[in-house]
C-alpha atoms as a PDB file:
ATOM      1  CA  UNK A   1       2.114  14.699   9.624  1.00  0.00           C
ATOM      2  CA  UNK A   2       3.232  15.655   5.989  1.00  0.00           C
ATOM      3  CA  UNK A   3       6.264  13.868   3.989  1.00  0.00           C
ATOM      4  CA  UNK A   4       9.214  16.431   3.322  1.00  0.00           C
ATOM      5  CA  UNK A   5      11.612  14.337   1.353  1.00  0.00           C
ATOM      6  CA  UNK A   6      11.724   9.977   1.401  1.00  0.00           C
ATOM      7  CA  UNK A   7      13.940   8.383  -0.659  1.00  0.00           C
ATOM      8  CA  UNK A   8      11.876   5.641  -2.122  1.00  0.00           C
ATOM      9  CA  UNK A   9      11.716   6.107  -5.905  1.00  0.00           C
ATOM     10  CA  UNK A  10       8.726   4.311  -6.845  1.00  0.00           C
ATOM     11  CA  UNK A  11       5.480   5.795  -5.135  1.00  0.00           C
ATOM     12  CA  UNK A  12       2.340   5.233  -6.491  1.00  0.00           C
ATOM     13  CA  UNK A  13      -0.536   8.333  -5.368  1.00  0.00           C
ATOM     14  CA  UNK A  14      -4.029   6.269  -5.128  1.00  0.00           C
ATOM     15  CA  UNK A  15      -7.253   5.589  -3.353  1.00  0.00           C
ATOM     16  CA  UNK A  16      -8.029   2.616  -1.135  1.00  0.00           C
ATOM     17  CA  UNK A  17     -10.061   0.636  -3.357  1.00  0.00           C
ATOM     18  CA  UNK A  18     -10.226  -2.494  -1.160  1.00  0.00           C
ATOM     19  CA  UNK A  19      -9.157  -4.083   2.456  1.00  0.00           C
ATOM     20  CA  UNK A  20      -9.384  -7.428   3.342  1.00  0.00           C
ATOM     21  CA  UNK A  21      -8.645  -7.660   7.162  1.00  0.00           C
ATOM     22  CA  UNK A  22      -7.402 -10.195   9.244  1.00  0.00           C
ATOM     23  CA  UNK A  23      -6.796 -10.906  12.799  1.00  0.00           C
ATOM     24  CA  UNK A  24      -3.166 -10.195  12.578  1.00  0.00           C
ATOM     25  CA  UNK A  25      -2.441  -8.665   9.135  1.00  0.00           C
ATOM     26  CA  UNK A  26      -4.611  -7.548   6.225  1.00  0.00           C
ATOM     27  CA  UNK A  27      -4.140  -6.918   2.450  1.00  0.00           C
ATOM     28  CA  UNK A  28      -4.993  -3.007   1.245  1.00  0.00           C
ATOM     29  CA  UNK A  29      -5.498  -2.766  -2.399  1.00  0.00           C
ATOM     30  CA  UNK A  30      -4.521   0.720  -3.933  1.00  0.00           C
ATOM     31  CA  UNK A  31      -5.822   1.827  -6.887  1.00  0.00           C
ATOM     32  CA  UNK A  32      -3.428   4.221  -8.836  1.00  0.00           C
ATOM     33  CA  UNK A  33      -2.564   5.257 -12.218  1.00  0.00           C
ATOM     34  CA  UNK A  34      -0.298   2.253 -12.886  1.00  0.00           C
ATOM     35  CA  UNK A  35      -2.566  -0.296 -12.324  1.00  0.00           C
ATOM     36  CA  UNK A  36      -3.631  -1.740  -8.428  1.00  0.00           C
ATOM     37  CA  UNK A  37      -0.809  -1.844  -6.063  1.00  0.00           C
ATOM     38  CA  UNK A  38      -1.664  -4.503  -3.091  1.00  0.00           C
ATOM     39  CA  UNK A  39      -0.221  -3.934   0.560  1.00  0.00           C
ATOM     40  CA  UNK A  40       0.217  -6.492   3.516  1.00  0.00           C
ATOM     41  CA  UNK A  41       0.350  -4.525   6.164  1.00  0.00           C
ATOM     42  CA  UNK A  42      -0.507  -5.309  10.697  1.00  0.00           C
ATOM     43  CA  UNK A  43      -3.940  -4.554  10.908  1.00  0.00           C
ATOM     44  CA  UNK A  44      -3.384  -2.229  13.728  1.00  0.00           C
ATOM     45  CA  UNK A  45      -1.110   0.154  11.250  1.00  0.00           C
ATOM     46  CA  UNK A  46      -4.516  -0.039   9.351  1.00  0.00           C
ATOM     47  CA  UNK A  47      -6.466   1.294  12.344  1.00  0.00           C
ATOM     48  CA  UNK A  48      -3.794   3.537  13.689  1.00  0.00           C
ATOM     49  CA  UNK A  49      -3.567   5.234  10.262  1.00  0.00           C
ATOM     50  CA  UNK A  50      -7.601   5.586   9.945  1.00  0.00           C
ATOM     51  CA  UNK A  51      -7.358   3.939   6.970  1.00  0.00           C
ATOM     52  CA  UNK A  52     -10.413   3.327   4.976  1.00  0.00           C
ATOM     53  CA  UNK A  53     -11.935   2.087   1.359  1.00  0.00           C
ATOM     54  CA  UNK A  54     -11.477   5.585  -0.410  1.00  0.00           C
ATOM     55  CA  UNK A  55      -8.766   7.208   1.522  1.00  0.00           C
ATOM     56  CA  UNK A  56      -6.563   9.147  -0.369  1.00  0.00           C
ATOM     57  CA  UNK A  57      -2.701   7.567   0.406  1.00  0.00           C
ATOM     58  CA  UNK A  58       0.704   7.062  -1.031  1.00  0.00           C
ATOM     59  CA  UNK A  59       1.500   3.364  -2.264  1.00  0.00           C
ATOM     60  CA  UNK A  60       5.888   3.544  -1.408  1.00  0.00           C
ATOM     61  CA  UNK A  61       7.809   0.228  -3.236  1.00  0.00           C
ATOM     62  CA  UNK A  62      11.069  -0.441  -1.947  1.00  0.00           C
ATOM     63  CA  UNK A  63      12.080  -3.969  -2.967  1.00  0.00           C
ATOM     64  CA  UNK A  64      15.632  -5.685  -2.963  1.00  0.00           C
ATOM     65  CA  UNK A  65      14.676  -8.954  -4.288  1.00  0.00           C
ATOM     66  CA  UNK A  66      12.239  -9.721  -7.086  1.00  0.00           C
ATOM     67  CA  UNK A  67      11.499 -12.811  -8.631  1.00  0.00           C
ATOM     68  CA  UNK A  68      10.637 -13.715 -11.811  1.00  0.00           C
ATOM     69  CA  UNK A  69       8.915 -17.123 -12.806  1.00  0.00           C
ATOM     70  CA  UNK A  70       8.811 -18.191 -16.699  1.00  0.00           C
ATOM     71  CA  UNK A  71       5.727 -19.082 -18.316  1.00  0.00           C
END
């Protein structure tokens, strides 16, 4: 499968750098230029996709709603 054309602005190209899996769902950190990008994500997308610690993948943010907390 390859990507023609998405329109989600804000993709981050990175490696798997960590996954913590659960039963359910599981976390996938993504290390990329910007910084590590952290995914929750079904666990069975994580085995359908083959995904690994140091596969190569696209990190796509599409958010309506963030929050911001003073400190």
């Amino acid at each position: 499968m390859s990507i023609q054309a998405i329109n989600v602005r804000n993709q981050f190209r990175g490696k798997i750098k960590a996954i913590i899996e659960g039963s359910v769902v599981s976390e996938v950190d993504v290390e990329t230029p910007a910084g590590i990008v952290t995914s929750v994500i079904t666990t069975r997308s994580i085995k359908d996709l083959n995904l690994v610690i140091g596969s190569e993948v696209v990190a796509l943010v599409k958010a309506t709603e963030v929050s911001i907390a003073k400190l």
